[in-house]
Each structure stands twice: as C-alpha cells, then as structure tokens.
PDB file of N, CA and C in Angstrom:
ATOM      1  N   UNK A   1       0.844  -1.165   0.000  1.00  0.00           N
ATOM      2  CA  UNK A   1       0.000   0.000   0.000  1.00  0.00           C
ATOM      3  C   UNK A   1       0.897   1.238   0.000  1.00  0.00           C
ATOM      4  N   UNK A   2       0.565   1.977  -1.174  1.00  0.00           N
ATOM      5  CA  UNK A   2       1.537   3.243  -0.831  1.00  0.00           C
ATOM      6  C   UNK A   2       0.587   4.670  -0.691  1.00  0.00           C
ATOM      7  N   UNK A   3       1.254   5.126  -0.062  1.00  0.00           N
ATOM      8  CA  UNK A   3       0.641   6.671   0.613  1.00  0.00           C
ATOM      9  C   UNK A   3       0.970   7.626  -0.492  1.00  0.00           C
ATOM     10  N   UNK A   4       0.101   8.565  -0.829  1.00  0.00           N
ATOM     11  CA  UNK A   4       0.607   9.699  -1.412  1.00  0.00           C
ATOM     12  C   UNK A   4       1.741  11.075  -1.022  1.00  0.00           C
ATOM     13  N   UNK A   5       2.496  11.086  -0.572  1.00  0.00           N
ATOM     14  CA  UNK A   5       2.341  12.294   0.576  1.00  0.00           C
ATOM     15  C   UNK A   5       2.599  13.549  -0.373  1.00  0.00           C
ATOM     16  N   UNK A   6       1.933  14.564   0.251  1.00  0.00           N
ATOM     17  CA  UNK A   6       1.641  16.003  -0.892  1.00  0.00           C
ATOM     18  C   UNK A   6       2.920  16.975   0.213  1.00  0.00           C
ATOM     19  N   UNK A   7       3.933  17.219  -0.698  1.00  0.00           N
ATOM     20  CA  UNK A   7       4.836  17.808   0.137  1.00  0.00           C
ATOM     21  C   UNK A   7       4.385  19.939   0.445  1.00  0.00           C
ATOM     22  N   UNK A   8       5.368  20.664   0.924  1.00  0.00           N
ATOM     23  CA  UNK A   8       4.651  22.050   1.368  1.00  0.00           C
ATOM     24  C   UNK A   8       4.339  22.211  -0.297  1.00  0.00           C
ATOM     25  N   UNK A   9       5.843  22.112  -1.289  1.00  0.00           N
ATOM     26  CA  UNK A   9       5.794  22.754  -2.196  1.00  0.00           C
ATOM     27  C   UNK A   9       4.528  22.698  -3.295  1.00  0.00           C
ATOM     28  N   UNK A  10       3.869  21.004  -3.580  1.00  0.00           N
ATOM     29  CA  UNK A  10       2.638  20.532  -3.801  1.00  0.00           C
ATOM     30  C   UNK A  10       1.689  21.741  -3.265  1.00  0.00           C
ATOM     31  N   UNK A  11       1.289  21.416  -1.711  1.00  0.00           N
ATOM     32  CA  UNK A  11       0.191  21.772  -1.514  1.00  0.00           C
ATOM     33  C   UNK A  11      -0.040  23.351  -1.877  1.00  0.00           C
ATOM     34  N   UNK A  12       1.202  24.168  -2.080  1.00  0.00           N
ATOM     35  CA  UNK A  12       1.555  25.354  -2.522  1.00  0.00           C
ATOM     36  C   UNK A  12       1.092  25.966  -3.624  1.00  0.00           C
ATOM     37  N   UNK A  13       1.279  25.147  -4.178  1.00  0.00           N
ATOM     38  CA  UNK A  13       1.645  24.998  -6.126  1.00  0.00           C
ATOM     39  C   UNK A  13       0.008  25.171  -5.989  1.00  0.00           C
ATOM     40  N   UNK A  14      -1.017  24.179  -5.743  1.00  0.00           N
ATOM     41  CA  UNK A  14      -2.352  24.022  -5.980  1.00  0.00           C
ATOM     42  C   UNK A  14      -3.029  25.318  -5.762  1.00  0.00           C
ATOM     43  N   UNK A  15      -2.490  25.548  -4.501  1.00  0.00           N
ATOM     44  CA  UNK A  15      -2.991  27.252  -4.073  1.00  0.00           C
ATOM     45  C   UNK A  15      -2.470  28.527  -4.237  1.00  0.00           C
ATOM     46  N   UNK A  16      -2.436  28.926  -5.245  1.00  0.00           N
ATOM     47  CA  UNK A  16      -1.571  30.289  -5.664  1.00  0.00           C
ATOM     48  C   UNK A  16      -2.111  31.533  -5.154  1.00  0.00           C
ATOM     49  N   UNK A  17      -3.182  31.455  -4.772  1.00  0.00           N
ATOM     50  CA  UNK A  17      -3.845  32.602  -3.526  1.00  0.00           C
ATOM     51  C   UNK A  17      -3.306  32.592  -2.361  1.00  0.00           C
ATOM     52  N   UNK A  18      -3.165  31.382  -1.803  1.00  0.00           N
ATOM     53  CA  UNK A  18      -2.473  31.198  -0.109  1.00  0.00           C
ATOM     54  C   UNK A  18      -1.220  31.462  -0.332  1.00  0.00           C
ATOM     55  N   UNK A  19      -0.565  31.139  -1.555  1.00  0.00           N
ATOM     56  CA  UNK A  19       0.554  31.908  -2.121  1.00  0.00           C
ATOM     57  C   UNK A  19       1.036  32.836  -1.745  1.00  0.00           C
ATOM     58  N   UNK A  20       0.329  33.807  -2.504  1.00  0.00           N
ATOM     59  CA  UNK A  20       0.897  34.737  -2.817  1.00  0.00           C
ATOM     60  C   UNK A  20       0.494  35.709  -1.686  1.00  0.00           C
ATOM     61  N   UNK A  21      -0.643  35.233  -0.805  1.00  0.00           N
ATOM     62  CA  UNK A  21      -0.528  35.938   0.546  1.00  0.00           C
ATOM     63  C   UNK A  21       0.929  35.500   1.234  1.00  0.00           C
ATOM     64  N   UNK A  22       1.050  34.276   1.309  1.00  0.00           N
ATOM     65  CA  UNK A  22       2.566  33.917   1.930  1.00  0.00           C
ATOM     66  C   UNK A  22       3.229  35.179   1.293  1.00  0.00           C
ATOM     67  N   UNK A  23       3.506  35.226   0.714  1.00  0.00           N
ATOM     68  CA  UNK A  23       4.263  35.936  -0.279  1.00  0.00           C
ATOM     69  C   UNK A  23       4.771  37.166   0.395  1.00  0.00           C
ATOM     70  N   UNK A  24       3.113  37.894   0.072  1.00  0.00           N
ATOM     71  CA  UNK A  24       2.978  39.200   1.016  1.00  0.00           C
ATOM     72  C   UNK A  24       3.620  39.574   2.742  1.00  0.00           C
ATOM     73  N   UNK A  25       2.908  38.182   3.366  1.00  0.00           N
ATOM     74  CA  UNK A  25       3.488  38.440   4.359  1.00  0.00           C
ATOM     75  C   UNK A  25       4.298  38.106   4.982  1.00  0.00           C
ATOM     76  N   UNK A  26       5.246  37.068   4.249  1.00  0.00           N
ATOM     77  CA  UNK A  26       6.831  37.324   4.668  1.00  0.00           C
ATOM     78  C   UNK A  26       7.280  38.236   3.834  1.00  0.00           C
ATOM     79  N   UNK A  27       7.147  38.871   2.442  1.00  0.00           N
ATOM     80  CA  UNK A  27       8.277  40.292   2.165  1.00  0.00           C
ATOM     81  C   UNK A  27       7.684  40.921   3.064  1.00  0.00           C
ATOM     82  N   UNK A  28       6.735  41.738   4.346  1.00  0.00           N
ATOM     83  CA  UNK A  28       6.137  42.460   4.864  1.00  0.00           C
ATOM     84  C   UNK A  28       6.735  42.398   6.365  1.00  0.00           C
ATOM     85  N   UNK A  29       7.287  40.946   6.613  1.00  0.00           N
ATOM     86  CA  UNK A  29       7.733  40.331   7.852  1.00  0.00           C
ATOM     87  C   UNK A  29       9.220  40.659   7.578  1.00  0.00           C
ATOM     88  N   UNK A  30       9.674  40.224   6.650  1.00  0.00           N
ATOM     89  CA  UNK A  30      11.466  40.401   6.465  1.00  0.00           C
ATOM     90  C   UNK A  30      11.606  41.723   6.659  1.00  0.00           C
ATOM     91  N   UNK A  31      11.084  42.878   5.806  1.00  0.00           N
ATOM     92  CA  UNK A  31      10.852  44.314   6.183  1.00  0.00           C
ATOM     93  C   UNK A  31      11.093  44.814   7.170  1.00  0.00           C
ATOM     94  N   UNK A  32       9.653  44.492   7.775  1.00  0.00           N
ATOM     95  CA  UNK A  32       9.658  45.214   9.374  1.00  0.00           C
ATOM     96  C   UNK A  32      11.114  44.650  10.202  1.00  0.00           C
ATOM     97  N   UNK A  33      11.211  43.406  10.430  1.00  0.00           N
ATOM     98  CA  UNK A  33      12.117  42.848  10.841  1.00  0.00           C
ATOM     99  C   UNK A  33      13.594  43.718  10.039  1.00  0.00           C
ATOM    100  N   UNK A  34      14.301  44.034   9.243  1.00  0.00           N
ATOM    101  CA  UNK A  34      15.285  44.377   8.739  1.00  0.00           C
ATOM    102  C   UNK A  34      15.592  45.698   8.974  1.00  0.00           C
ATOM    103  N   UNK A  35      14.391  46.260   9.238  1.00  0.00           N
ATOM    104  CA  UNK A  35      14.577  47.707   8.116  1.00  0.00           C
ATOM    105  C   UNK A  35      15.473  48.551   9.083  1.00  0.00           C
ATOM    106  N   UNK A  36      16.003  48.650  10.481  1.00  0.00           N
ATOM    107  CA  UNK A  36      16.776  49.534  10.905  1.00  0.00           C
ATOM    108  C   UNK A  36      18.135  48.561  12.291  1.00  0.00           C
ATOM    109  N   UNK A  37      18.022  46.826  11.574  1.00  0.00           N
ATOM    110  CA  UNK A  37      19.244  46.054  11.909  1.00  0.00           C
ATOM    111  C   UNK A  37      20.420  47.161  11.999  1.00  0.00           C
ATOM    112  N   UNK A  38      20.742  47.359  11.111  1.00  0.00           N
ATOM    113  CA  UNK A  38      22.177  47.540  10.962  1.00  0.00           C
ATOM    114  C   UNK A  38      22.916  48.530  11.697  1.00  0.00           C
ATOM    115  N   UNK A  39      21.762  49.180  11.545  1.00  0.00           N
ATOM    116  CA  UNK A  39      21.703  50.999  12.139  1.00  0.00           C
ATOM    117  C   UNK A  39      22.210  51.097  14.405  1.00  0.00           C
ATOM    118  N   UNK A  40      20.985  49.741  14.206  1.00  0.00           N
ATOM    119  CA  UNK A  40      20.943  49.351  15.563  1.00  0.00           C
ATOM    120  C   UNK A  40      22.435  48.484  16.116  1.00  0.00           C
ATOM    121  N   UNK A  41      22.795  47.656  16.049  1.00  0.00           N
ATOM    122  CA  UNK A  41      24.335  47.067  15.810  1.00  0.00           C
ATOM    123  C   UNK A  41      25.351  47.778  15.758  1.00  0.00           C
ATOM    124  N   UNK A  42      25.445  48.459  14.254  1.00  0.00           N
ATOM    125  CA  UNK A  42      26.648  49.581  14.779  1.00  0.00           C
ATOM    126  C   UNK A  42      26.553  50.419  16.227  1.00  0.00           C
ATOM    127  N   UNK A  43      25.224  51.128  16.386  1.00  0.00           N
ATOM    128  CA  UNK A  43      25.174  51.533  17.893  1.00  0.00           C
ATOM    129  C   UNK A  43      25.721  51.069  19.421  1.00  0.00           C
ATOM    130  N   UNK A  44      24.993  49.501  19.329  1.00  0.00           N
ATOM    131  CA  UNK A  44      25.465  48.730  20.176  1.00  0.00           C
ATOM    132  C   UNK A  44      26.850  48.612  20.069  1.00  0.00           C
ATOM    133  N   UNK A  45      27.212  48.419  19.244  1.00  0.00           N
ATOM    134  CA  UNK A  45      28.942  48.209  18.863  1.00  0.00           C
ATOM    135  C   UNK A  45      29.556  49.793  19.173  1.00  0.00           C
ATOM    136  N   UNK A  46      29.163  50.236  18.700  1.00  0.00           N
ATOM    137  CA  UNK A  46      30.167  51.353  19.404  1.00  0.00           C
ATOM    138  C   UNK A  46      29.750  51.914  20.913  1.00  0.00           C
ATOM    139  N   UNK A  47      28.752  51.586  21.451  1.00  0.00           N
ATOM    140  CA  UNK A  47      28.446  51.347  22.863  1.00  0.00           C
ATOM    141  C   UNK A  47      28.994  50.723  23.987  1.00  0.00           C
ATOM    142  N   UNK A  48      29.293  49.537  23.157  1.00  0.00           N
ATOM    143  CA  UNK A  48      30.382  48.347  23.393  1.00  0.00           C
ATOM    144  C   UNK A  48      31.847  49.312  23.788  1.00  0.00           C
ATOM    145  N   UNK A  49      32.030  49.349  22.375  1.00  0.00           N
ATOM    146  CA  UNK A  49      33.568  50.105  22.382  1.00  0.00           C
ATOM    147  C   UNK A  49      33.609  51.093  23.103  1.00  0.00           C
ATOM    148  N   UNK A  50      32.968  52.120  22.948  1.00  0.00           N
ATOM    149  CA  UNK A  50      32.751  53.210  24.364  1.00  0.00           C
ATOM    150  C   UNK A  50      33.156  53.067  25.651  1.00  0.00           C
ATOM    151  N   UNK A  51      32.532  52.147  26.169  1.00  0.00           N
ATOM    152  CA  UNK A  51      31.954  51.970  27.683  1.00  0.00           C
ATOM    153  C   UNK A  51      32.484  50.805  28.249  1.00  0.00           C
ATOM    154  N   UNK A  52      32.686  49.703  27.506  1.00  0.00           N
ATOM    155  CA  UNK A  52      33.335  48.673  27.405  1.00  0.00           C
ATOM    156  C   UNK A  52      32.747  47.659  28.859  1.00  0.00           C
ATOM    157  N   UNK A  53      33.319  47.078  29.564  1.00  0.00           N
ATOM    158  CA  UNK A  53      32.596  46.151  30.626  1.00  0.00           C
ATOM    159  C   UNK A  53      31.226  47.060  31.211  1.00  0.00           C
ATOM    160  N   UNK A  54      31.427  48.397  31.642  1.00  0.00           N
ATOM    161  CA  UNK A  54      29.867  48.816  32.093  1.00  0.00           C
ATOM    162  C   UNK A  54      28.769  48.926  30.941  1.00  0.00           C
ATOM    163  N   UNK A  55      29.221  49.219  29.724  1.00  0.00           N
ATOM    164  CA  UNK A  55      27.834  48.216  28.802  1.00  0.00           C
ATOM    165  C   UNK A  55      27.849  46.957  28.675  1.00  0.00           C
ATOM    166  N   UNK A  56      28.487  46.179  28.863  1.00  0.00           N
ATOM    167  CA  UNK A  56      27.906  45.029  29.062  1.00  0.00           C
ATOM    168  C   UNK A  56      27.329  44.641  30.086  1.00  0.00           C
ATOM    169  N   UNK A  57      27.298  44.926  31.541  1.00  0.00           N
ATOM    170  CA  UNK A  57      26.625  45.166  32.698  1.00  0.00           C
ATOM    171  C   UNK A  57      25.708  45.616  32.236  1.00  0.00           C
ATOM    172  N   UNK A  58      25.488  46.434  31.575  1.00  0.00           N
ATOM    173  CA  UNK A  58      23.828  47.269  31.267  1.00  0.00           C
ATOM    174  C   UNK A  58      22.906  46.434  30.227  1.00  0.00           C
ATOM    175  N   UNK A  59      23.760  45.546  29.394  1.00  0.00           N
ATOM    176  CA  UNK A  59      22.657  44.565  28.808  1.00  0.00           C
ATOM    177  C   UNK A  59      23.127  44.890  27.621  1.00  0.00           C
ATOM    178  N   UNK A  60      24.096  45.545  26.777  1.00  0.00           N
ATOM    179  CA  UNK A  60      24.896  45.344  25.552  1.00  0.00           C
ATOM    180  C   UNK A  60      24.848  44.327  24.703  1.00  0.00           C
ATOM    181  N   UNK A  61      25.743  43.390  25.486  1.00  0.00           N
ATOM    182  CA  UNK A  61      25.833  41.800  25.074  1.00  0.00           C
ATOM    183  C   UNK A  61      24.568  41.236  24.836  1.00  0.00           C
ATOM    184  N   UNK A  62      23.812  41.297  25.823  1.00  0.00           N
ATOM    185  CA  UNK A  62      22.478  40.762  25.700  1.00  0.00           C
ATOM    186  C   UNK A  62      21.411  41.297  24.376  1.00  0.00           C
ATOM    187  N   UNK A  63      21.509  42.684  24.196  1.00  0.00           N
ATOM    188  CA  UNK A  63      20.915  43.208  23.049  1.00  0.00           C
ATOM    189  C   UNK A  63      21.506  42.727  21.854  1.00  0.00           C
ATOM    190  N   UNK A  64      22.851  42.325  22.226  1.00  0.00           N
ATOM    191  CA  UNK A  64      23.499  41.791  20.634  1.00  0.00           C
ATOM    192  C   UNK A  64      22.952  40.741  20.252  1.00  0.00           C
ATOM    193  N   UNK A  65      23.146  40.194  21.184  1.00  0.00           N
ATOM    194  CA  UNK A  65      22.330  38.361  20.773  1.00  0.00           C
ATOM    195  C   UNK A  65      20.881  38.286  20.391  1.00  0.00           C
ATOM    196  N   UNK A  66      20.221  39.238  20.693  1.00  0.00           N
ATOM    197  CA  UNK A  66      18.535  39.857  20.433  1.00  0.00           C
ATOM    198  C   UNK A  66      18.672  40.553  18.923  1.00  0.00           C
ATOM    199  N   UNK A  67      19.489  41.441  18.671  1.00  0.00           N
ATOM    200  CA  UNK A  67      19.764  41.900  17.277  1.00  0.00           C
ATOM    201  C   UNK A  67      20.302  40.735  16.257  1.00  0.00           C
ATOM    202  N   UNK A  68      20.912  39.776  16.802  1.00  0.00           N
ATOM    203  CA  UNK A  68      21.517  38.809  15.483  1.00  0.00           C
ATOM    204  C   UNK A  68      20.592  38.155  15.677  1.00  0.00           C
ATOM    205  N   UNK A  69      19.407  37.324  16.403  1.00  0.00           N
ATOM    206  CA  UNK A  69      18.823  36.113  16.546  1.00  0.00           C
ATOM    207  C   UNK A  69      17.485  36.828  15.500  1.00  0.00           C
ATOM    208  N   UNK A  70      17.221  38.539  15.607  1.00  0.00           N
ATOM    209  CA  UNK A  70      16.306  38.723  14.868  1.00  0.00           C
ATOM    210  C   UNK A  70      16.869  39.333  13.322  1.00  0.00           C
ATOM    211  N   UNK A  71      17.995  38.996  13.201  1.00  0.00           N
ATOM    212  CA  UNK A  71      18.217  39.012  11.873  1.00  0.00           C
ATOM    213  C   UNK A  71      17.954  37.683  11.657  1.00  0.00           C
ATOM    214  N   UNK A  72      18.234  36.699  12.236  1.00  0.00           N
ATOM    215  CA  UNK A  72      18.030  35.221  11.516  1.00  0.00           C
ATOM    216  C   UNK A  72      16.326  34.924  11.176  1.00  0.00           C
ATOM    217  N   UNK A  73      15.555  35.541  12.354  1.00  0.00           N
ATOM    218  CA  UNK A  73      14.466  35.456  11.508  1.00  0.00           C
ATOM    219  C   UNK A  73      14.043  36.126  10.414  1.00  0.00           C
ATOM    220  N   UNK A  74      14.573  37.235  10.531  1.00  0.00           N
ATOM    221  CA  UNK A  74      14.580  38.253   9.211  1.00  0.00           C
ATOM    222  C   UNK A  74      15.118  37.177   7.853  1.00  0.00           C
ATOM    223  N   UNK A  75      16.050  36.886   7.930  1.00  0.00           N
ATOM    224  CA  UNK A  75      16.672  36.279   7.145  1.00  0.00           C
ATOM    225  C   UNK A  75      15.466  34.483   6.732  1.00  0.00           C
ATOM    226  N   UNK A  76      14.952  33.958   7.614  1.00  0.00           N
ATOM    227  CA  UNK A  76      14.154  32.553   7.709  1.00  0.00           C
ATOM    228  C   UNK A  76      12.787  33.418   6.700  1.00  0.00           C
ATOM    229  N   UNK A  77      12.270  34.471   7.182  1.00  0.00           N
ATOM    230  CA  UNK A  77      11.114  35.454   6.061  1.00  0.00           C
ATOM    231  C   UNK A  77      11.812  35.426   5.090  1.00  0.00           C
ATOM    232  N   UNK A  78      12.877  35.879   4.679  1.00  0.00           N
ATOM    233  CA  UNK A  78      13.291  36.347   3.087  1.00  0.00           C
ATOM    234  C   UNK A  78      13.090  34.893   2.785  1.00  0.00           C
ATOM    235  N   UNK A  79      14.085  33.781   3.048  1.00  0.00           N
ATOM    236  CA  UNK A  79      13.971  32.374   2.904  1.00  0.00           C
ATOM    237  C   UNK A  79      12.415  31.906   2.043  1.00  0.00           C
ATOM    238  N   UNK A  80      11.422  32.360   2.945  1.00  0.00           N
ATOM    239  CA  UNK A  80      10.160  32.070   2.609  1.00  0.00           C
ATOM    240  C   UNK A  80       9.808  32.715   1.858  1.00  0.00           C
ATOM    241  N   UNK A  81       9.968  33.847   1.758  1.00  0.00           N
ATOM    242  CA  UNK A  81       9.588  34.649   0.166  1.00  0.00           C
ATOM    243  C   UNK A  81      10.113  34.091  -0.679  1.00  0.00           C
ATOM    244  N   UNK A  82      11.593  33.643  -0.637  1.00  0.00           N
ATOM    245  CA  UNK A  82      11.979  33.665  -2.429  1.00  0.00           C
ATOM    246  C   UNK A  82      11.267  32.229  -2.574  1.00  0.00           C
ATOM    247  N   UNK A  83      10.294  30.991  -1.886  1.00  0.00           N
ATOM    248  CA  UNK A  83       9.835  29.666  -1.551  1.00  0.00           C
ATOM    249  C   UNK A  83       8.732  30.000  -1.862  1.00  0.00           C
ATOM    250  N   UNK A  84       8.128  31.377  -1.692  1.00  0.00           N
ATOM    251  CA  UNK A  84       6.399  31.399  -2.237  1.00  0.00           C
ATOM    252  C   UNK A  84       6.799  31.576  -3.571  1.00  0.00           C
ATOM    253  N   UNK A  85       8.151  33.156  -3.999  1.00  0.00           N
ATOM    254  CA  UNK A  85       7.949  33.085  -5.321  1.00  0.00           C
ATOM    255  C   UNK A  85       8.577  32.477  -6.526  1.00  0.00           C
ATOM    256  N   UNK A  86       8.986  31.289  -5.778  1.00  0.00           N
ATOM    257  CA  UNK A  86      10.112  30.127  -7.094  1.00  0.00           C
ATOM    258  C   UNK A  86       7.763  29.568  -7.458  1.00  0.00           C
ATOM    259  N   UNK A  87       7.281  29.089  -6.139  1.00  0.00           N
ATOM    260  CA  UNK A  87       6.127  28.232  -6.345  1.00  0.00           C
ATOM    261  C   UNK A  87       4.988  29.186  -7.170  1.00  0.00           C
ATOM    262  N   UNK A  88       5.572  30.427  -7.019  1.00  0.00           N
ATOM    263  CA  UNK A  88       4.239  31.405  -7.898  1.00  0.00           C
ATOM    264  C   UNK A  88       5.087  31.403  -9.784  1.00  0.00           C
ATOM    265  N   UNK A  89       5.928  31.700  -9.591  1.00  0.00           N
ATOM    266  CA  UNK A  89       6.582  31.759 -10.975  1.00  0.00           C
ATOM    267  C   UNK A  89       6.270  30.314 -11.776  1.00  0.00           C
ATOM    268  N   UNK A  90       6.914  29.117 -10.443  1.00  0.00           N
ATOM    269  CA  UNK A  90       6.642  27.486 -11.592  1.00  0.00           C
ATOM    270  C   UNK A  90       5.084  27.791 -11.842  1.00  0.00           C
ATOM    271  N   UNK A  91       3.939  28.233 -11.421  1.00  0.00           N
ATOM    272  CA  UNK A  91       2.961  28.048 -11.523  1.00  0.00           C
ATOM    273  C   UNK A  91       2.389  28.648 -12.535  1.00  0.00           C
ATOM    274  N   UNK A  92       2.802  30.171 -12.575  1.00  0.00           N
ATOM    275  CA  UNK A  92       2.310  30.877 -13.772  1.00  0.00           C
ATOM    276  C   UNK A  92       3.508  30.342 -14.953  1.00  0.00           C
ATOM    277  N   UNK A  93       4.112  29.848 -14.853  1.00  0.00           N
ATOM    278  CA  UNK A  93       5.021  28.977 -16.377  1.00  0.00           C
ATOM    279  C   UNK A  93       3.999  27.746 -16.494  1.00  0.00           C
ATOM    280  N   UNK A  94       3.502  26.982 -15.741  1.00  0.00           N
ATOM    281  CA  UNK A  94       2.666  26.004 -16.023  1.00  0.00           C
ATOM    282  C   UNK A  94       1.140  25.969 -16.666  1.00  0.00           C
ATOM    283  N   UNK A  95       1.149  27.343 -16.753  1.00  0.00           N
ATOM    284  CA  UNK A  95      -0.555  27.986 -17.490  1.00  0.00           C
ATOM    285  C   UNK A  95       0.060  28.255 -18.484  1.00  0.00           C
ATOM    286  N   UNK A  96      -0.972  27.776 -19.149  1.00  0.00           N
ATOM    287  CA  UNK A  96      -1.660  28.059 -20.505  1.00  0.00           C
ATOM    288  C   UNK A  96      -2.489  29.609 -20.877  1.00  0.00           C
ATOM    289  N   UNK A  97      -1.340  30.815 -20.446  1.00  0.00           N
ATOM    290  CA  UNK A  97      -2.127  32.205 -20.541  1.00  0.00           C
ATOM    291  C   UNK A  97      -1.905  32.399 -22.332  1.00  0.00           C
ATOM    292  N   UNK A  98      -2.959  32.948 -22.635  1.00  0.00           N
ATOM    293  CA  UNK A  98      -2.552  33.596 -24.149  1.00  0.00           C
ATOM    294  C   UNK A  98      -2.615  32.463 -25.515  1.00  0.00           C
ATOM    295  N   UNK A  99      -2.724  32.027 -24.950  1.00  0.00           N
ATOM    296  CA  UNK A  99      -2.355  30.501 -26.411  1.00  0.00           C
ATOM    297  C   UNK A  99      -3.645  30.231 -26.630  1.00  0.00           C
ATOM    298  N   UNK A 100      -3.893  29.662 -28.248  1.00  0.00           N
ATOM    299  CA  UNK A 100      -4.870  29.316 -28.530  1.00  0.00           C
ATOM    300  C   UNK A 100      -5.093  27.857 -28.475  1.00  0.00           C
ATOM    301  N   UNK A 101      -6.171  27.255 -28.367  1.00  0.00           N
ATOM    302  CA  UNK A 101      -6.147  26.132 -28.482  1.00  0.00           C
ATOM    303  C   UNK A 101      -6.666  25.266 -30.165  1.00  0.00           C
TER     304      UNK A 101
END
C-alpha cells in the first residue's frame, strides 16, 4: 500500500492565492524585521567600544544576541519569500495564458 504524501511545495503549487498571501506576508515580515538592523548594531557596537565592561553590565551583550537572533528570523522570512515566489513563478510557467487552443 503506498501513501501519497503532498509535500509544502505541492500543496503550494495548488494554491496560488495562499501563495501569494505567503508571499505578502513574509516580504512584509522580512521588512519590518530588517529595516533599521544595521543601524541598531553599529550603535550597540560602538556602545560596546565606548563603555566597554559597564555596557555590558547594562545589557549590551544581551541586546546583541537579540539583534543577530532577529536578523536570523529576518533572514528565515526572506527564505520564505523567495519559496512562495520560485512556487508562484513554476505556476504561472505552467498555465496556458494567451495561447490558442
């Protein structure tokens, strides 16, 4: 007896609406998540360098590890965007738009 199993990318492919909301709201999630990383880091880092052991007493270190862990999710959203739109692109290559029959 064999099982079918319908993997994410399958059940994906079928639904190009749930799609392309994915879509939406991880580029919308990577965004928010990204948009002032870097800005924030250099700060800490030269906060760091500044002040040196009494920012890290104040929670420095600790904010660093909070700034890189939310780049990785930043980074796990982009992941999922370019995963909705490889499954939106195979999909609209797999229609039949424009052609006659």
């Amino acid at each position: 007896m064999t099982e079918q199993i319908m993997t994410i990318h399958d059940y994906l492919l079928k639904r190009p609406i749930l799609t392309f909301l994915l879509l939406i709201v991880s580029a919308l999630a990577f965004g928010f998540l990204s948009i002032n990383i870097f800005r924030l880091l250099a700060a800490n880092w030269e906060f760091i360098v500044t002040y040196g052991l009494v920012a890290l007493r104040e929670g420095a270190l600790w904010q660093t590890f909070e700034l890189i862990l939310t780049g990785i999710v930043a980074m796990l959203f982009f992941l999922l965007f370019r995963f909705s739109e490889d499954i939106l692109i195979s999909w609209l290559g797999n229609r039949k738009i424009g052609r006659k029959k």
